[in-house]
C-alpha atoms as a PDB file:
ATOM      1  CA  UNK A   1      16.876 -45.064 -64.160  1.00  0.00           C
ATOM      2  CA  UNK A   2      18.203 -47.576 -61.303  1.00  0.00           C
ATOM      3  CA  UNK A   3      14.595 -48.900 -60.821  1.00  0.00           C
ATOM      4  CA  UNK A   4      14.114 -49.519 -64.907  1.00  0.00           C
ATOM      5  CA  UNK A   5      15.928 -53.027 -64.356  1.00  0.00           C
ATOM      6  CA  UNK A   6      13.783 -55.334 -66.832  1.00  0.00           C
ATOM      7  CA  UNK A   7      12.146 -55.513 -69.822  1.00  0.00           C
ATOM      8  CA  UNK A   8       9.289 -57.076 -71.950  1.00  0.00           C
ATOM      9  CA  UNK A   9       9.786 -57.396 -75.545  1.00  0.00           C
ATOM     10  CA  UNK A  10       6.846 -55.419 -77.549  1.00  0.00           C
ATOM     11  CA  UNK A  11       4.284 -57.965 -78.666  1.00  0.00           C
ATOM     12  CA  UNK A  12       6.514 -60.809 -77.733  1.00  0.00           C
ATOM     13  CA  UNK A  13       8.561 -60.197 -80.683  1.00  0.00           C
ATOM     14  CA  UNK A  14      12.034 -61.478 -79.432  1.00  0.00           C
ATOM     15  CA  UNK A  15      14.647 -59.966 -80.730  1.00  0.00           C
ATOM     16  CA  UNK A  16      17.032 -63.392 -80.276  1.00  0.00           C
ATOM     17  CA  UNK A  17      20.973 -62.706 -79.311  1.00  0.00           C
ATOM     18  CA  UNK A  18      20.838 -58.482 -80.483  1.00  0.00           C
ATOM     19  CA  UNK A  19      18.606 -58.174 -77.496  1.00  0.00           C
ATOM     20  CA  UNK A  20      19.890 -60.155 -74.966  1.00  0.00           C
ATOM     21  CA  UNK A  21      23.254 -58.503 -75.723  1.00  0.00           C
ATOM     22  CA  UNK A  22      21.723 -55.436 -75.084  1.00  0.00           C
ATOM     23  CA  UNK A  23      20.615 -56.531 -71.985  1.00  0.00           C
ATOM     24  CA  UNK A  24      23.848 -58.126 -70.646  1.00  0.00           C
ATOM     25  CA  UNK A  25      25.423 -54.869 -71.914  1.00  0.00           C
ATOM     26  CA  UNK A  26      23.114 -52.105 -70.285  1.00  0.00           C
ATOM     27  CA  UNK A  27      23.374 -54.317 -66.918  1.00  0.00           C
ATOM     28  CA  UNK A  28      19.530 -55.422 -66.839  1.00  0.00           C
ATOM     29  CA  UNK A  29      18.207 -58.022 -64.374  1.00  0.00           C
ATOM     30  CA  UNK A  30      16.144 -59.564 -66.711  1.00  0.00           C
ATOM     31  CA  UNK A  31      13.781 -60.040 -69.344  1.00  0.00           C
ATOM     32  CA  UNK A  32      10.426 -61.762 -69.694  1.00  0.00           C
ATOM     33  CA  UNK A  33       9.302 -61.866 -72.676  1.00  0.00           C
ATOM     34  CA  UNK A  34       9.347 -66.529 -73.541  1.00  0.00           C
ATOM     35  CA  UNK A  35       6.106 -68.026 -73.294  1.00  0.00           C
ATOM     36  CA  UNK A  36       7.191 -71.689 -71.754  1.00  0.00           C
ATOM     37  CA  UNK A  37       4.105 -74.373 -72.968  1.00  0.00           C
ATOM     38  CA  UNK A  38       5.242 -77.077 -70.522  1.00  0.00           C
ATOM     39  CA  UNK A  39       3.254 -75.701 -67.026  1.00  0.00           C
ATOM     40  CA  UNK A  40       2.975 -78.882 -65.276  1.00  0.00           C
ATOM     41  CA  UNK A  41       5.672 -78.613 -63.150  1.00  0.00           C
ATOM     42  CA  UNK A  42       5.786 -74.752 -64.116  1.00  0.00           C
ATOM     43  CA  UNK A  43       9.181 -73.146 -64.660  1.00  0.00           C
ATOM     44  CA  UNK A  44      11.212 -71.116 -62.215  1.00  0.00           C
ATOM     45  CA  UNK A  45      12.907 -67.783 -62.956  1.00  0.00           C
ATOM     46  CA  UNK A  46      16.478 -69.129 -64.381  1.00  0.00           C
ATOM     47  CA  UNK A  47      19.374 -67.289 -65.405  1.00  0.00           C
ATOM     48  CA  UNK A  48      21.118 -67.235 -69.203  1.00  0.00           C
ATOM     49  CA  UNK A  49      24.747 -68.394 -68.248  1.00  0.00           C
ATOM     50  CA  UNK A  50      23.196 -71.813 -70.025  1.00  0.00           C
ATOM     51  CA  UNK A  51      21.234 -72.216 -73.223  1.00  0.00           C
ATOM     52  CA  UNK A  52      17.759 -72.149 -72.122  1.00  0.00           C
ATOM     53  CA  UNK A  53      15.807 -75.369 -71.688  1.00  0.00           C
ATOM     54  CA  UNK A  54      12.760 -75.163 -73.237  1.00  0.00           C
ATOM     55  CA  UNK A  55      11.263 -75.136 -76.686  1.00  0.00           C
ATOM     56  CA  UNK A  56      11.491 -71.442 -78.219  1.00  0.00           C
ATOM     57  CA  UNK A  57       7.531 -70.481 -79.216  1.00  0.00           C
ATOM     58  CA  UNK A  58       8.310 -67.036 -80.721  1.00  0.00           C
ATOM     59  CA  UNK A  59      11.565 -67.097 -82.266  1.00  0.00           C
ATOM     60  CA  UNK A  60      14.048 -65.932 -82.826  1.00  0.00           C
ATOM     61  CA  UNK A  61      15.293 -66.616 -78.921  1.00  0.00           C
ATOM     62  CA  UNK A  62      18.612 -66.482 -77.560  1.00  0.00           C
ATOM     63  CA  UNK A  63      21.254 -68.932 -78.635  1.00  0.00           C
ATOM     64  CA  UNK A  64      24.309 -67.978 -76.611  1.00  0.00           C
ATOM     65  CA  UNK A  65      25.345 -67.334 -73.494  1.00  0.00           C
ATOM     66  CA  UNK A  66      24.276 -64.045 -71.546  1.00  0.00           C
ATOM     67  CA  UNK A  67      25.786 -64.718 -67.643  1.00  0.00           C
ATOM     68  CA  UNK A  68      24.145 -63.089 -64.948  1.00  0.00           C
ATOM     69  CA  UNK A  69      20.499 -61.902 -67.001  1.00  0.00           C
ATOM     70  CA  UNK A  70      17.864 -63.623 -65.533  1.00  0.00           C
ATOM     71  CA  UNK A  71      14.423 -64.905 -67.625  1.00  0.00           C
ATOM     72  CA  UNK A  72      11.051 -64.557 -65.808  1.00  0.00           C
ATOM     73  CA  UNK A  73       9.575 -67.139 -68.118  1.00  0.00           C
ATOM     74  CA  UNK A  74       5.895 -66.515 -69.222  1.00  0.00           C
ATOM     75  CA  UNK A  75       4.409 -69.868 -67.934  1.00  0.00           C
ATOM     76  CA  UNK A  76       0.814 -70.337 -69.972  1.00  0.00           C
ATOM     77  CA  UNK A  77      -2.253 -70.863 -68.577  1.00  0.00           C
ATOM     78  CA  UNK A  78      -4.986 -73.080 -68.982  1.00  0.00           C
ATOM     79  CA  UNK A  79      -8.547 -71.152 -69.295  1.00  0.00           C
ATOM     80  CA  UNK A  80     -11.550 -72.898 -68.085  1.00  0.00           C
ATOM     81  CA  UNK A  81     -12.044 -74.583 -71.527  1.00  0.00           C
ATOM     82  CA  UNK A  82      -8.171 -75.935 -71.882  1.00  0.00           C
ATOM     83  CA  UNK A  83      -6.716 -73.278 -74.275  1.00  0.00           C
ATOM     84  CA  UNK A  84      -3.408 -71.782 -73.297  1.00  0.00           C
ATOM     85  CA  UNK A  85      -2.406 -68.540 -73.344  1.00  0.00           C
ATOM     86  CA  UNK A  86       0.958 -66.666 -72.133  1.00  0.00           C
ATOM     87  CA  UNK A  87      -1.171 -63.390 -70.592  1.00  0.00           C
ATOM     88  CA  UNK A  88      -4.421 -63.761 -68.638  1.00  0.00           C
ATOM     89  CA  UNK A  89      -5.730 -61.203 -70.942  1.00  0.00           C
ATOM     90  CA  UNK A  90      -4.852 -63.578 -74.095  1.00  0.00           C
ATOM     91  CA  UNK A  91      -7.238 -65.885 -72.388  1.00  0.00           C
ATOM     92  CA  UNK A  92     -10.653 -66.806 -73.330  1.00  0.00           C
ATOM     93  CA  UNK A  93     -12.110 -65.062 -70.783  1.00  0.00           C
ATOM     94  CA  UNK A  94     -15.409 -65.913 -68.592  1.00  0.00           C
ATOM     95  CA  UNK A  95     -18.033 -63.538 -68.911  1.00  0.00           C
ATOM     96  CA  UNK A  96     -18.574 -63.234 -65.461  1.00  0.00           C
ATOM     97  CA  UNK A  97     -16.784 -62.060 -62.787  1.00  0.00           C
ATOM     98  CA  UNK A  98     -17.156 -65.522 -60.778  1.00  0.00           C
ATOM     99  CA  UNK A  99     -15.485 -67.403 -64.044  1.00  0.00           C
ATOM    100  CA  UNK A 100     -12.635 -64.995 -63.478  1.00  0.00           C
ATOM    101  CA  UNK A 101     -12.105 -65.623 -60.095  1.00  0.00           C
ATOM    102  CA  UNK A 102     -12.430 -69.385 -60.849  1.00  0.00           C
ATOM    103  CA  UNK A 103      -9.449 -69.351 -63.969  1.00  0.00           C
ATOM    104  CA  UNK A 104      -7.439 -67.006 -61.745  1.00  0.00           C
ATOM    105  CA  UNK A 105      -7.473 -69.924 -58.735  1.00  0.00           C
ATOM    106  CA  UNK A 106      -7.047 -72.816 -61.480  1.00  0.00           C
ATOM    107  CA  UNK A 107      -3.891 -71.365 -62.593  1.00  0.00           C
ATOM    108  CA  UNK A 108      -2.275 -70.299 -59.353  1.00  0.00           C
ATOM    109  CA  UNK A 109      -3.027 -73.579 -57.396  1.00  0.00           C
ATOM    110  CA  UNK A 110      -0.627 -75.242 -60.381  1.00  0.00           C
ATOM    111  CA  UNK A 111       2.197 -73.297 -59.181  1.00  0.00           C
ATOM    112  CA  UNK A 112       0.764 -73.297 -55.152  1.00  0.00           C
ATOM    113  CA  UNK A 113      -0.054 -77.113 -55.031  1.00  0.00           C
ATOM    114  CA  UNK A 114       3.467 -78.121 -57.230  1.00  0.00           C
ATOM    115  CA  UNK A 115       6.982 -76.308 -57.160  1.00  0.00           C
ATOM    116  CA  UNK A 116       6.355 -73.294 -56.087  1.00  0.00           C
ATOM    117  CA  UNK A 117       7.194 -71.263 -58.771  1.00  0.00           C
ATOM    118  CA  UNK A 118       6.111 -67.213 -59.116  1.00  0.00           C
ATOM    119  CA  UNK A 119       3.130 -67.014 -60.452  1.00  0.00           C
ATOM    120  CA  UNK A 120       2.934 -64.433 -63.004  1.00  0.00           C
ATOM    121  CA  UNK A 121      -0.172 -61.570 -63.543  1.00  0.00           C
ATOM    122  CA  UNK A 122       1.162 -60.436 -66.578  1.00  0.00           C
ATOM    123  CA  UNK A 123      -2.029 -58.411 -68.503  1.00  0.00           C
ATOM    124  CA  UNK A 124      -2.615 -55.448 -70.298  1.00  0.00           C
ATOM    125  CA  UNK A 125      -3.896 -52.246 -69.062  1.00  0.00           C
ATOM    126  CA  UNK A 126      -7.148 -52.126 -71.439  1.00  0.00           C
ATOM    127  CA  UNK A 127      -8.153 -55.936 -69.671  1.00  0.00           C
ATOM    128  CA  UNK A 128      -9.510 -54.175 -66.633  1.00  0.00           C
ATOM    129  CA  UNK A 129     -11.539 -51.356 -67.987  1.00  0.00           C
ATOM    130  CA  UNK A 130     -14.635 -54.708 -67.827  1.00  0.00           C
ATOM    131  CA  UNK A 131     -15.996 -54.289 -64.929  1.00  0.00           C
ATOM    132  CA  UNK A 132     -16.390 -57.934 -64.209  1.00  0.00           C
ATOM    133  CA  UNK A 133     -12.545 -58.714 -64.875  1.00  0.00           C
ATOM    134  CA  UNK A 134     -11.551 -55.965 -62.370  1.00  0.00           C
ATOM    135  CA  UNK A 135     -14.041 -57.658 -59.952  1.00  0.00           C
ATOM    136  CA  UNK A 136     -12.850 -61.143 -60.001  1.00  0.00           C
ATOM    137  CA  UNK A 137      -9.607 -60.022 -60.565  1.00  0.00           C
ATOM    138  CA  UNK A 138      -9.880 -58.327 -56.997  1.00  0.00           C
ATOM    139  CA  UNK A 139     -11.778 -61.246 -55.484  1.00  0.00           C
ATOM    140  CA  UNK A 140      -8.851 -63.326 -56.463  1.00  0.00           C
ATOM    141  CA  UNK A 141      -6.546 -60.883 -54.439  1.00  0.00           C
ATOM    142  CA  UNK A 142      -8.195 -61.142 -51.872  1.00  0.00           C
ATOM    143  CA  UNK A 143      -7.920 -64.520 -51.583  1.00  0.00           C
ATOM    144  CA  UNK A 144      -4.377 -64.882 -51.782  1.00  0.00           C
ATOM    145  CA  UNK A 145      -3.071 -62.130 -49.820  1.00  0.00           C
ATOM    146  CA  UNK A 146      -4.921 -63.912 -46.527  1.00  0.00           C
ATOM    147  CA  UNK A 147      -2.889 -66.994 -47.197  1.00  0.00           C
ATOM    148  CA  UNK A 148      -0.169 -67.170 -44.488  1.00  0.00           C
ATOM    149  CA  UNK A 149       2.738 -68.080 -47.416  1.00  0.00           C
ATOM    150  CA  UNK A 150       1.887 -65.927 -50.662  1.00  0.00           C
ATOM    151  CA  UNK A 151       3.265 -62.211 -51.430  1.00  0.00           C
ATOM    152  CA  UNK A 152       2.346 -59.912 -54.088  1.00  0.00           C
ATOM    153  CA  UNK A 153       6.237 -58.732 -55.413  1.00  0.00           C
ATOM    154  CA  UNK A 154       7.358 -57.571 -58.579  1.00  0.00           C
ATOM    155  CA  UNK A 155       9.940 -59.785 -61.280  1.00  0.00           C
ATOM    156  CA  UNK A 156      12.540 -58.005 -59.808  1.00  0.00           C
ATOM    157  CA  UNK A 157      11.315 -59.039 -56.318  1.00  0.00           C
ATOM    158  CA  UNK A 158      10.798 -62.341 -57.337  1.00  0.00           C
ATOM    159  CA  UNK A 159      14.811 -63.080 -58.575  1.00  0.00           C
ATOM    160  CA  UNK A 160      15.843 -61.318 -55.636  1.00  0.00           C
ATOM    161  CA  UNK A 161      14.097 -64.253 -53.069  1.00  0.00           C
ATOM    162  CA  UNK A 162      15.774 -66.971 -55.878  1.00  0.00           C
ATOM    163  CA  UNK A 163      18.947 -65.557 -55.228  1.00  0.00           C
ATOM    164  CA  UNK A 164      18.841 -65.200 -51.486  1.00  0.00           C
ATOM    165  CA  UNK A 165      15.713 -68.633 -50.243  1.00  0.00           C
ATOM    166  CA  UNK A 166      14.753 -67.110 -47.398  1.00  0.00           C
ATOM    167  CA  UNK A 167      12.651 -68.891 -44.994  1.00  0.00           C
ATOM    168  CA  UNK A 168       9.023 -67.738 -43.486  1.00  0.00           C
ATOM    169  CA  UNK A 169      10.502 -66.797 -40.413  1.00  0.00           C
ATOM    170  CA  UNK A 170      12.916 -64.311 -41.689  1.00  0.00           C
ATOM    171  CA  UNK A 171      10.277 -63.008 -45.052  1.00  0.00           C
ATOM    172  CA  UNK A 172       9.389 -59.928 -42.967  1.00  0.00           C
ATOM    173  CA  UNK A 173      13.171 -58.455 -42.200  1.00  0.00           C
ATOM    174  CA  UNK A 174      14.376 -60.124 -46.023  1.00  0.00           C
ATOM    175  CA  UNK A 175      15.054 -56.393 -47.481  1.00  0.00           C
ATOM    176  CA  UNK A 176      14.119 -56.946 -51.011  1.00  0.00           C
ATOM    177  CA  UNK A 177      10.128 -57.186 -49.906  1.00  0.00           C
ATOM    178  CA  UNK A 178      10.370 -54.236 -47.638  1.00  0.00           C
ATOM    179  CA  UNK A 179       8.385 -51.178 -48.649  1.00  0.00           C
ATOM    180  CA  UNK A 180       9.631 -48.200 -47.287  1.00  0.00           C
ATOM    181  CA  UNK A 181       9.698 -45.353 -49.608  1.00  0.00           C
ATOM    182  CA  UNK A 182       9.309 -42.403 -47.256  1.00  0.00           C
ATOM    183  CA  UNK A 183      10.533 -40.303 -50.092  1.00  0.00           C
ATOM    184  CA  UNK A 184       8.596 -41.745 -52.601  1.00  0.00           C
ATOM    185  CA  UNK A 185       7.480 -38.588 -55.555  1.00  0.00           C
ATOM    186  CA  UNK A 186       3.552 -37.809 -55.658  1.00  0.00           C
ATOM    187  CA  UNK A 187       1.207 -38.866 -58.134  1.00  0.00           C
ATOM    188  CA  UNK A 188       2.007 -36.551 -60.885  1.00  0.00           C
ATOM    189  CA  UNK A 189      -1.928 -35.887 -62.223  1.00  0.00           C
ATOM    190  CA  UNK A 190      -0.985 -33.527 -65.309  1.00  0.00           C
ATOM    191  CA  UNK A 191       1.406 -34.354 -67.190  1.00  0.00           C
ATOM    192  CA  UNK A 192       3.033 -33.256 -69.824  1.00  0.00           C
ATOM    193  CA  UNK A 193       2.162 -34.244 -73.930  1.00  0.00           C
ATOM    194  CA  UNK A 194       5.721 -34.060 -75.934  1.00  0.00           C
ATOM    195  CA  UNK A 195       4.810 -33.838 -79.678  1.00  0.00           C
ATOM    196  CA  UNK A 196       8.170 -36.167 -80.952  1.00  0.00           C
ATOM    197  CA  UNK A 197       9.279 -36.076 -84.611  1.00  0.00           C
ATOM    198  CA  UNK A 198      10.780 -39.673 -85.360  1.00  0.00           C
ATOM    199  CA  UNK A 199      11.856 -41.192 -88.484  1.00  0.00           C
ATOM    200  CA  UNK A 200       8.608 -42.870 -89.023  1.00  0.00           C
ATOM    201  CA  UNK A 201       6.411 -39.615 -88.222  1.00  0.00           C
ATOM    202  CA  UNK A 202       4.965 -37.725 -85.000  1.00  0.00           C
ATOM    203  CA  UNK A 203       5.151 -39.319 -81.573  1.00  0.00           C
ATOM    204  CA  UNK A 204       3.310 -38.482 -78.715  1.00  0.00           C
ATOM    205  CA  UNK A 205       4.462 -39.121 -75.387  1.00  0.00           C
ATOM    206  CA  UNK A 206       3.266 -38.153 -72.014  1.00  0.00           C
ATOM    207  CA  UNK A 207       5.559 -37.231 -69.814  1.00  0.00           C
ATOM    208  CA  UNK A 208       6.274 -35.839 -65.527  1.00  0.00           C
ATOM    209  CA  UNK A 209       9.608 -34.485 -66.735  1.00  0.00           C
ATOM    210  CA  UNK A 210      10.665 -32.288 -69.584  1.00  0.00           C
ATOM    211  CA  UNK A 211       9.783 -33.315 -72.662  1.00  0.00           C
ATOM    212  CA  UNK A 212      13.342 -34.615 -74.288  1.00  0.00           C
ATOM    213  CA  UNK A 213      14.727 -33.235 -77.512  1.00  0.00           C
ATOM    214  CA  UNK A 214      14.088 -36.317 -79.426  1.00  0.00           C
ATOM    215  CA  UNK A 215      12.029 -39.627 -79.199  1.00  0.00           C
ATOM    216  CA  UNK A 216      13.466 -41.977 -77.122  1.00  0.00           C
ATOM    217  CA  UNK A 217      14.429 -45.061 -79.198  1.00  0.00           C
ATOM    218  CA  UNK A 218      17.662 -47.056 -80.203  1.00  0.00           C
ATOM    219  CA  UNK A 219      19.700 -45.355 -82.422  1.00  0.00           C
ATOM    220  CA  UNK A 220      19.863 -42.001 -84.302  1.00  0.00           C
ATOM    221  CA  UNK A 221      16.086 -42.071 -85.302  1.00  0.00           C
ATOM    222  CA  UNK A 222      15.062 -38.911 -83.656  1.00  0.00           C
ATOM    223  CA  UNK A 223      14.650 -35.537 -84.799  1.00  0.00           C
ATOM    224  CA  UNK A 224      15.544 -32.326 -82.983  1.00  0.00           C
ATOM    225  CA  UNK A 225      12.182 -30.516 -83.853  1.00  0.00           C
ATOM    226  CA  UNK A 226       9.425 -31.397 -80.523  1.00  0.00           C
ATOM    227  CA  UNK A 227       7.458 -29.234 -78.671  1.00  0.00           C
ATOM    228  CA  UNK A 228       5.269 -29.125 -76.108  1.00  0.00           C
ATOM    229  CA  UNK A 229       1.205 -30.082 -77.305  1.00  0.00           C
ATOM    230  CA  UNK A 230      -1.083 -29.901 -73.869  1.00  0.00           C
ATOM    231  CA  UNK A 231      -3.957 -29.636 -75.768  1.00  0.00           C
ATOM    232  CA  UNK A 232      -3.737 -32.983 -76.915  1.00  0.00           C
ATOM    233  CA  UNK A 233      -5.033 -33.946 -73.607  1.00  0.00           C
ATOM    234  CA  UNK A 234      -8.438 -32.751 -74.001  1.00  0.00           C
ATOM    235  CA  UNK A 235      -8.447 -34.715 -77.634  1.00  0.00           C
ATOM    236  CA  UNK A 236      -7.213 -38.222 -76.223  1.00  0.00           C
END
């Protein structure tokens, strides 16, 4: 559970001061869940001790103070015909693989070419089953990775370099970007299907571990009556 250290809400749908006090009271990092409109300078990662200083798109957003939880702000984009959107995949996206690449470099040079600020990649899974978005997409990585001054790093990552600036010639030793996991688990390729009873029906979750005795939500919602379904594999 130490690496689960941030959150986005589901659909955007903040939950206002309830869920940043849940945050500040299960000792998360951050969240990332506020679209920010203004992208020209684009927004940093900043922290909650202060009210935040943008206007709130999807409220209700927080209105006190939550000291030490951190907001990766969702800085829109601009696709290749203006619109704005707070995921690449919200995007109107080019139907070819060049247009990709293209709205990909439009949006990162803003933050390259200005302040500086992360650049988020925040999409859904489902985005890159297109063939051509999973080839510009790549093209795009490609691109980036061979500049001298860019890294690929998580949110988490990201707050850690904002806490700690650390210059070029120290990036390779700065611990937070290092990546050795000699212990890291396998790939686990069959996993478990729990068949979850919660107040509002039957849940299915995959699962590596054993399948817990209720549905994993907030509150008393679950009920203790799951079982094991593998077969649902061959149906999804």
């Amino acid at each position: 559970m130490e690496d689960i250290r941030g959150m986005r809400a589901p659909f955007l749908a903040i939950g206002g001061n309830k869920m940043f006090k849940m945050l500040y009271d299960s000792n998360f990092t951050y969240d990332s869940s506020m679209p920010v409109y203004e992208n020209r300078p684009p927004s940093w990662p900043y922290t909650l001790d202060y009210k935040i200083f943008h206007d709130c798109m999807i409220p209700p957003c927080p209105t006190r103070s939550y000291p030490g939880v951190w907001e990766v702000p969702m800085v829109m984009w601009q696709d290749l015909n203006g619109g704005r959107c707070s995921m690449g995949d919200a995007c109107s996206n080019p139907p070819t693989a060049d247009g990709v690449y293209k709205m990909l470099i439009k949006n990162f040079e803003r933050h390259y070419t200005t302040n500086r600020a992360p650049f988020g990649l925040f999409y859904h899974a489902a985005w890159f089953t297109q063939p051509h978005h999973k080839e510009g997409f790549i093209a795009f990585l490609d691109t980036i990775v061979n500049m001298q001054d860019v890294w690929l790093v998580t949110n988490w990552q990201a707050i850690q370099w904002v806490r700690d600036p650390t210059p070029l010639s120290r990036i390779n030793s700065f611990p937070p970007f290092q990546c050795n996991y000699p212990e890291r688990p396998r790939r686990c390729n069959n996993p478990k299907v729990c068949n979850l009873w919660h107040k509002s029906g039957v849940r299915y979750m995959r699962t590596c571990q054993p399948c817990p005795d209720v549905y994993p939500w907030t509150g008393k919602t679950g009920v203790r009556n799951s079982r094991v379904d593998n077969e649902i594999i061959e149906e999804s």
